[in-house]
C-alpha atoms as a PDB file:
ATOM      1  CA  UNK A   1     104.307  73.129 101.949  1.00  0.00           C
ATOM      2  CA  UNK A   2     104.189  70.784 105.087  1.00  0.00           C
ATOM      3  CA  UNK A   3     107.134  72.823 106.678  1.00  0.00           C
ATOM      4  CA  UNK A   4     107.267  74.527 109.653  1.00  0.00           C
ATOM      5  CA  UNK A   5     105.446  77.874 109.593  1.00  0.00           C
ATOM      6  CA  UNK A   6     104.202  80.332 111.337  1.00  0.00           C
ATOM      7  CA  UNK A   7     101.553  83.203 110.832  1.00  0.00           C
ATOM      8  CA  UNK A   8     102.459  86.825 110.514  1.00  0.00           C
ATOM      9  CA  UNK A   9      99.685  89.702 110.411  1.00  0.00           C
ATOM     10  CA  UNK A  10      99.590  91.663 107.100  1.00  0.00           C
ATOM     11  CA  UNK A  11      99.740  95.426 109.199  1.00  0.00           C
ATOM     12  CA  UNK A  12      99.974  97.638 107.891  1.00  0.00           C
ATOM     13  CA  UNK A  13      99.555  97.315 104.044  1.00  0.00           C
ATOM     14  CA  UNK A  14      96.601  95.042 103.920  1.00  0.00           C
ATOM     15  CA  UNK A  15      97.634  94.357  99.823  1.00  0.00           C
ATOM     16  CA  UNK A  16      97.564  90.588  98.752  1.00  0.00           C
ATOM     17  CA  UNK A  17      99.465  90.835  95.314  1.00  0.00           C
ATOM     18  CA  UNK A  18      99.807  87.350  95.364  1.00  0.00           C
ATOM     19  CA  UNK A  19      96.569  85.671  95.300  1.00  0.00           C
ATOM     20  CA  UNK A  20      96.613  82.150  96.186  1.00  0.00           C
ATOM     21  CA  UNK A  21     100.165  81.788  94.957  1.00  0.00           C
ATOM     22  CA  UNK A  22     103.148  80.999  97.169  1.00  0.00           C
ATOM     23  CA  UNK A  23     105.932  83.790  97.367  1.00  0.00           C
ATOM     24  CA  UNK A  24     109.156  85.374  98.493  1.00  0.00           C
ATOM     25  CA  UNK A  25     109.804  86.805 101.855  1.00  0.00           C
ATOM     26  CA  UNK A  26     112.679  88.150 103.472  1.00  0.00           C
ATOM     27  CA  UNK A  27     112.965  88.235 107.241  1.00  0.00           C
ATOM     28  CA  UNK A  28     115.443  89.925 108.700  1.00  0.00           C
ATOM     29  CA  UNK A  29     116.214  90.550 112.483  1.00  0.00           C
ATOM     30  CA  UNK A  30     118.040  93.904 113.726  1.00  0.00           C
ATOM     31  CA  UNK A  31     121.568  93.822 112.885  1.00  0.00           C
ATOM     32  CA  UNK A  32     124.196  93.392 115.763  1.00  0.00           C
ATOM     33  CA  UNK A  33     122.452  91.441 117.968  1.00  0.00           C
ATOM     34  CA  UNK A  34     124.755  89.248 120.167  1.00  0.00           C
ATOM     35  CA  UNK A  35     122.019  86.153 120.738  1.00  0.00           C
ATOM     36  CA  UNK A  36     118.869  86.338 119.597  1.00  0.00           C
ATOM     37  CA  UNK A  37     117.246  89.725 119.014  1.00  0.00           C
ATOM     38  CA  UNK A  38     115.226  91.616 121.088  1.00  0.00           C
ATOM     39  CA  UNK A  39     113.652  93.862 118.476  1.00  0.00           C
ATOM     40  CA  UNK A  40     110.971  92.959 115.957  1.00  0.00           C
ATOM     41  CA  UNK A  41     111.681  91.164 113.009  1.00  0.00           C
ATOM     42  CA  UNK A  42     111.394  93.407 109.552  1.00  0.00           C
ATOM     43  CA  UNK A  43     109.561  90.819 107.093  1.00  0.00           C
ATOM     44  CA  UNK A  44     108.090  92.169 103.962  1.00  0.00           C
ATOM     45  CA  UNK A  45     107.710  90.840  99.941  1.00  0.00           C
ATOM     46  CA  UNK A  46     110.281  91.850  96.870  1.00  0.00           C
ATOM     47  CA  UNK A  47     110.457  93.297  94.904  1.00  0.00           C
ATOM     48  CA  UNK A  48     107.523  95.535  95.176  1.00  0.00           C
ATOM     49  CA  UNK A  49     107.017  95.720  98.825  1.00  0.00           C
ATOM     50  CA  UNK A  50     103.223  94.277  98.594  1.00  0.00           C
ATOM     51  CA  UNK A  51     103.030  94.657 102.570  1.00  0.00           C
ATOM     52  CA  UNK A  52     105.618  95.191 105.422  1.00  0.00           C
ATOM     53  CA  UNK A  53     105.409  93.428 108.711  1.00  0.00           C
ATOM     54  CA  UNK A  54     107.619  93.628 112.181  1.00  0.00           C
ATOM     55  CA  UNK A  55     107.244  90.505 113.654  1.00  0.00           C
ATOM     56  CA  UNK A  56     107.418  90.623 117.308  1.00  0.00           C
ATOM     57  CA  UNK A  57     110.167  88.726 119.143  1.00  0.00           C
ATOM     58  CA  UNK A  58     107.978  86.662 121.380  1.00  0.00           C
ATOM     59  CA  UNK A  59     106.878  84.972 117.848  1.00  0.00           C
ATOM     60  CA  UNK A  60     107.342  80.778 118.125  1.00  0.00           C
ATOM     61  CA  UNK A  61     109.798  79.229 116.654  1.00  0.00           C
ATOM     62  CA  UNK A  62     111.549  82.629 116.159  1.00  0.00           C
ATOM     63  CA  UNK A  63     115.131  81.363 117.829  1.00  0.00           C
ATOM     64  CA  UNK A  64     115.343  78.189 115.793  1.00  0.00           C
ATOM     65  CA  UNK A  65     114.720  81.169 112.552  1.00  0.00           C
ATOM     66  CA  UNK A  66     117.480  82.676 113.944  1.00  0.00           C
ATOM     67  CA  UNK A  67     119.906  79.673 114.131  1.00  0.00           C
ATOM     68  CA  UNK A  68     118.884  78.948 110.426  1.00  0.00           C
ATOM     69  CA  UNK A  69     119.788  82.211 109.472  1.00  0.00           C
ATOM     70  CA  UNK A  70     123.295  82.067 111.089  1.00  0.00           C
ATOM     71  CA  UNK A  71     123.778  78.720 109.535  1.00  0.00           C
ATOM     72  CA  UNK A  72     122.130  79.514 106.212  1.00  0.00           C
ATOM     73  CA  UNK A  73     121.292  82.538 105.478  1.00  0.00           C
ATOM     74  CA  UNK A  74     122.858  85.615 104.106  1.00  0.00           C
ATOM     75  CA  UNK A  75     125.218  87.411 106.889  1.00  0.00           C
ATOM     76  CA  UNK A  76     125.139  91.114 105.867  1.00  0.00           C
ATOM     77  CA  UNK A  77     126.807  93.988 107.374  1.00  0.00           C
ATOM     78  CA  UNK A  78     125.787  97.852 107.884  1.00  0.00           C
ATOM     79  CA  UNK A  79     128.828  99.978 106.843  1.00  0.00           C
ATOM     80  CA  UNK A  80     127.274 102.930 108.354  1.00  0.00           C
ATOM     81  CA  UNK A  81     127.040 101.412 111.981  1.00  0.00           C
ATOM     82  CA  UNK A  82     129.706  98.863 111.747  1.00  0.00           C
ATOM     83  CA  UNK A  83     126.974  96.033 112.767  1.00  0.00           C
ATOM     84  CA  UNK A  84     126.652  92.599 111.737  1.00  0.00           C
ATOM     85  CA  UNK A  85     123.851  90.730 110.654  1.00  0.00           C
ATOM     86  CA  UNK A  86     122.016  88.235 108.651  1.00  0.00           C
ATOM     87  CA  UNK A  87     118.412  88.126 106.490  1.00  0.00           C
ATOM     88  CA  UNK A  88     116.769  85.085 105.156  1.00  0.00           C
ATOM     89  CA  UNK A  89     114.167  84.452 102.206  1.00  0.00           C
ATOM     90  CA  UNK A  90     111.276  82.367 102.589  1.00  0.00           C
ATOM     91  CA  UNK A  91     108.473  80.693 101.067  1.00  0.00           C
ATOM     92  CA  UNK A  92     105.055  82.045 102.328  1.00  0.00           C
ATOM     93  CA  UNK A  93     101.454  82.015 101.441  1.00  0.00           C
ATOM     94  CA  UNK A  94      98.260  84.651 102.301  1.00  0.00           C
ATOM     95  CA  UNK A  95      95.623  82.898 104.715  1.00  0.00           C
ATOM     96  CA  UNK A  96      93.014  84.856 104.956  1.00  0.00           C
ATOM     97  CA  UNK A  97      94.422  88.306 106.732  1.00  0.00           C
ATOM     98  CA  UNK A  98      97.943  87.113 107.985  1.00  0.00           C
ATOM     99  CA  UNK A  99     101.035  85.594 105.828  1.00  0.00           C
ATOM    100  CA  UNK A 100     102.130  81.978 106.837  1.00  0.00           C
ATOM    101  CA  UNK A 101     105.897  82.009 106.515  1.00  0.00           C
ATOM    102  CA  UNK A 102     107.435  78.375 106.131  1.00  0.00           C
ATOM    103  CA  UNK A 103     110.962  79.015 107.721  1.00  0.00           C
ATOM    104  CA  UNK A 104     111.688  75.090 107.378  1.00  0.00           C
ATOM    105  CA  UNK A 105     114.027  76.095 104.779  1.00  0.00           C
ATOM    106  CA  UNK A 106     115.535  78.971 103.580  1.00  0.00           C
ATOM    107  CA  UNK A 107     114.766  79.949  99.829  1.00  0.00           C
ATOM    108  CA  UNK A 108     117.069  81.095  97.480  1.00  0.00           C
ATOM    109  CA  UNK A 109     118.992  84.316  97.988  1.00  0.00           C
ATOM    110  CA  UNK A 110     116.640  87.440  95.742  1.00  0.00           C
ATOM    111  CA  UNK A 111     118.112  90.253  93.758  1.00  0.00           C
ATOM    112  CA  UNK A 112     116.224  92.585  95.547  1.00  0.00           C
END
């Protein structure tokens, strides 16, 4: 993938279920942000939940995510709060102890 990307540690389940394989990711900021978030990211692997990681909002390129998720992604909202928001799914790939996430596109919506 020659995509934009961007690292993401593997803390705190240090499980690579994938190999050398590219997979599925969903990132997802907090819901009902007005902007861009201020809270870590929740990004993690479906359906089995391989490893969970908050990425932190300082990450690069993190804003131009964001846009692509309002534009693209899945807008999603939290009955029990009354909040909007929206996830994404990505292609990433294991290098060495972090996940590269390609956020140049976003993937295909997942049943999980």
């Amino acid at each position: 993938n020659d995509g934009r990307s961007q690292k993401v540690s593997k803390f705190p389940t240090p499980k690579n279920a994938h190999g050398d394989k590219e997979f599925i990711v969903k990132l997802q900021p907090p819901a009902g942000s007005i902007g861009l978030p201020t809270s870590p990211w929740m990004c993690y692997d479906g359906p089995t939940r391989s490893f969970q990681a908050y990425i932190p909002t300082n990450t690069t390129g993190l804003s131009e995510v964001y846009e692509l998720l309002q534009r693209k992604g899945v807008k999603s909202f939290n009955p029990m709060y009354g909040l909007p928001g929206y996830k994404g799914y990505f292609n990433a790939k294991w290098e060495g102890n972090s996940v590269r996430v390609f956020y140049d596109k976003v993937a295909n919506p997942q049943a999980w």
